[in-house]
C-alpha atoms as a PDB file:
ATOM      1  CA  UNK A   1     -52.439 -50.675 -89.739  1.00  0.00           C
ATOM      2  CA  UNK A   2     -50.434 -48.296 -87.594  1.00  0.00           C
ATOM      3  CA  UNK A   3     -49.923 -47.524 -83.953  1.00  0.00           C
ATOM      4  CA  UNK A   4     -53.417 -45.725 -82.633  1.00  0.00           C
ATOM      5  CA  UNK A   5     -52.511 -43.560 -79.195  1.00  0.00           C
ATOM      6  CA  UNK A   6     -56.493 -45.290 -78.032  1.00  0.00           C
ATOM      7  CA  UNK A   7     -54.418 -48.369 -78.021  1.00  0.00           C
ATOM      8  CA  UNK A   8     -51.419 -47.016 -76.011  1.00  0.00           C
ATOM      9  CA  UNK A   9     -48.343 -48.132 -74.833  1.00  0.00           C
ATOM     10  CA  UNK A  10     -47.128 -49.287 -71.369  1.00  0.00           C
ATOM     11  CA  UNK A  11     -44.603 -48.321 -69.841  1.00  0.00           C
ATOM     12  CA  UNK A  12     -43.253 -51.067 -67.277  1.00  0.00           C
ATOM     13  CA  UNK A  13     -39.883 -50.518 -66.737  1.00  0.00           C
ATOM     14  CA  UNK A  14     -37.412 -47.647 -66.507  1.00  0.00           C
ATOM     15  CA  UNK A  15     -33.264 -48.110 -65.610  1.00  0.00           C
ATOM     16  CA  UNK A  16     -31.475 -45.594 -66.724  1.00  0.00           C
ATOM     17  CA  UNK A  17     -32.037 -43.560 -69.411  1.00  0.00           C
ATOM     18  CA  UNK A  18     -34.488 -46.618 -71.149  1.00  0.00           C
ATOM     19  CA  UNK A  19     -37.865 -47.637 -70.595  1.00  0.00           C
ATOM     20  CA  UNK A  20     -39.443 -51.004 -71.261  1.00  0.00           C
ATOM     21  CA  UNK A  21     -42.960 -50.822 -73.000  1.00  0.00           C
ATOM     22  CA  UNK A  22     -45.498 -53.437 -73.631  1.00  0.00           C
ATOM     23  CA  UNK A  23     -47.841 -53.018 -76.797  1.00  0.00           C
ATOM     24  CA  UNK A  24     -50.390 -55.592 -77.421  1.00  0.00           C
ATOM     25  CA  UNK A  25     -52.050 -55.526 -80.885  1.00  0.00           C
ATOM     26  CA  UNK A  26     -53.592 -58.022 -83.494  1.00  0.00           C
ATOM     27  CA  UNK A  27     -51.041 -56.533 -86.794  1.00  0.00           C
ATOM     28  CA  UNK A  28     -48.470 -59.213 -87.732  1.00  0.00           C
ATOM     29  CA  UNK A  29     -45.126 -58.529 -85.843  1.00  0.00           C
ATOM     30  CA  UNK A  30     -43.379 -57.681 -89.545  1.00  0.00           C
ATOM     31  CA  UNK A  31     -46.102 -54.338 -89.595  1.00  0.00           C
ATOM     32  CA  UNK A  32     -45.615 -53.671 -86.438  1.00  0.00           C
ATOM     33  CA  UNK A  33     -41.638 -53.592 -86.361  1.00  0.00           C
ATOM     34  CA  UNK A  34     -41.766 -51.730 -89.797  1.00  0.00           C
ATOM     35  CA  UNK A  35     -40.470 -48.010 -89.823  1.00  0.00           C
ATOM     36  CA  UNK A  36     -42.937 -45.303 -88.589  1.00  0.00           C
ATOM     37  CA  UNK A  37     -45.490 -47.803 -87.134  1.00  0.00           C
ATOM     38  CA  UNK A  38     -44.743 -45.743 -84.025  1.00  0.00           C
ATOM     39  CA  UNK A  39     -44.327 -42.475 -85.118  1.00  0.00           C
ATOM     40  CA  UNK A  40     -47.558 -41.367 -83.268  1.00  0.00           C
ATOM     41  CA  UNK A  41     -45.495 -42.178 -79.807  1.00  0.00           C
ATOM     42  CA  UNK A  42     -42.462 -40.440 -81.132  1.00  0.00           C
ATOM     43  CA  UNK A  43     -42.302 -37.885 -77.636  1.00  0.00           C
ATOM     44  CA  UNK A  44     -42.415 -41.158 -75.889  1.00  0.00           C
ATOM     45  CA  UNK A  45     -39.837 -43.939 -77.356  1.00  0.00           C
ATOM     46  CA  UNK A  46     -35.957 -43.328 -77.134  1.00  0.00           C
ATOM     47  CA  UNK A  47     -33.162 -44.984 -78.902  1.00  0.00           C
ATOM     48  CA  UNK A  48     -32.568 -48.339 -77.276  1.00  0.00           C
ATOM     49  CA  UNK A  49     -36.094 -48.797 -75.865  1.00  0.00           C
ATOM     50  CA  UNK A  50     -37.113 -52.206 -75.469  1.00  0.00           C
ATOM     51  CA  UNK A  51     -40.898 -53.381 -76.720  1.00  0.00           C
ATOM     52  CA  UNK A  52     -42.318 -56.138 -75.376  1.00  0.00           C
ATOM     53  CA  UNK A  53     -44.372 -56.631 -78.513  1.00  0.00           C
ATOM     54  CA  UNK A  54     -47.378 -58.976 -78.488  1.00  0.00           C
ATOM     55  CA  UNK A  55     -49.108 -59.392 -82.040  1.00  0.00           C
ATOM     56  CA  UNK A  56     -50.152 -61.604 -84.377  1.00  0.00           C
ATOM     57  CA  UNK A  57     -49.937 -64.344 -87.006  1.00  0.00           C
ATOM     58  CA  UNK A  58     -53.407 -66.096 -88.995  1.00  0.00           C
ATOM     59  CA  UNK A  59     -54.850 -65.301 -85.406  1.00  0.00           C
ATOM     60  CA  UNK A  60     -51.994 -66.792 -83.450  1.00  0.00           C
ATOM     61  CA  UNK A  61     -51.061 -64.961 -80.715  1.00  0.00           C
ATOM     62  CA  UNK A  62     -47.138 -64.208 -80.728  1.00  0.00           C
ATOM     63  CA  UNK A  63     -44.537 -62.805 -78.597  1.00  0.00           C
ATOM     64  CA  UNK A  64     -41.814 -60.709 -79.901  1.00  0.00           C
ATOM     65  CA  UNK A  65     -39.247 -58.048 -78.439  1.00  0.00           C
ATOM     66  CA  UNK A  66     -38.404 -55.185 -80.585  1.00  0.00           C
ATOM     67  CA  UNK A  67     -35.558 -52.050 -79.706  1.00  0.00           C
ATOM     68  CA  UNK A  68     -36.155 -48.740 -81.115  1.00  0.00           C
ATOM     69  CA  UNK A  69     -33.285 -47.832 -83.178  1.00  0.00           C
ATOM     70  CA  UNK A  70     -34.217 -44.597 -83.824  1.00  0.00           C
ATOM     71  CA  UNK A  71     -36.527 -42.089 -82.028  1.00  0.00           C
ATOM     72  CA  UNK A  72     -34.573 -39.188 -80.283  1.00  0.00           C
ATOM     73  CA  UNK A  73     -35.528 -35.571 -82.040  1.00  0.00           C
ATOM     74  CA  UNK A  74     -36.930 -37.899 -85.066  1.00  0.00           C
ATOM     75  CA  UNK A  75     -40.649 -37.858 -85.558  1.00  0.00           C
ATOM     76  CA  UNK A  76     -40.191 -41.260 -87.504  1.00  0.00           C
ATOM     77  CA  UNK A  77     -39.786 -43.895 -85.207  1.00  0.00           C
ATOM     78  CA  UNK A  78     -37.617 -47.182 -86.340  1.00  0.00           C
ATOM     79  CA  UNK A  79     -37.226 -50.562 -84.667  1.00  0.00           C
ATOM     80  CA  UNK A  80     -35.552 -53.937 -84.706  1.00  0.00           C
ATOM     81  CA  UNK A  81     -37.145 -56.834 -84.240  1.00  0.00           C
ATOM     82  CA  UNK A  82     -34.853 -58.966 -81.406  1.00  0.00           C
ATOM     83  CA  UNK A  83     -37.121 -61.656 -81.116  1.00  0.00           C
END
């Protein structure tokens, strides 16, 4: 799957020049950390935005934090996954 703009993210945190988001979503983290799963929200993300990411494994709820690593004047979005 991919990142769907009817399933948005949050923004709920800003210092600085970074936000904080929160995206809740039942994709496995490894899908939703892979490159372009965000591209849709490109205008939105910069370079060392954190994601609070919540996801899922065989129906497990789990908690993981990812930072964009790429996003400024890119329309393909790329992040880490911090954990």
């Amino acid at each position: 799957m991919a990142y769907a703009t009817d399933n948005p993210l949050r923004k709920i945190a800003e210092g600085g020049i970074n936000s904080v988001w929160l995206y809740v979503d039942g994709d496995a983290v490894s899908s939703i950390a892979g490159s372009g799963y965000f591209d849709s929200a490109y205008e939105n993300l910069k370079e060392n935005d954190v994601i609070l990411c919540v996801g899922a494994a065989g129906g497990t709820e789990t908690v993981d934090l990812l930072v964009v690593t790429s996003a400024t004047g890119a329309t393909t979005v790329t992040t880490t996954n911090g954990t």
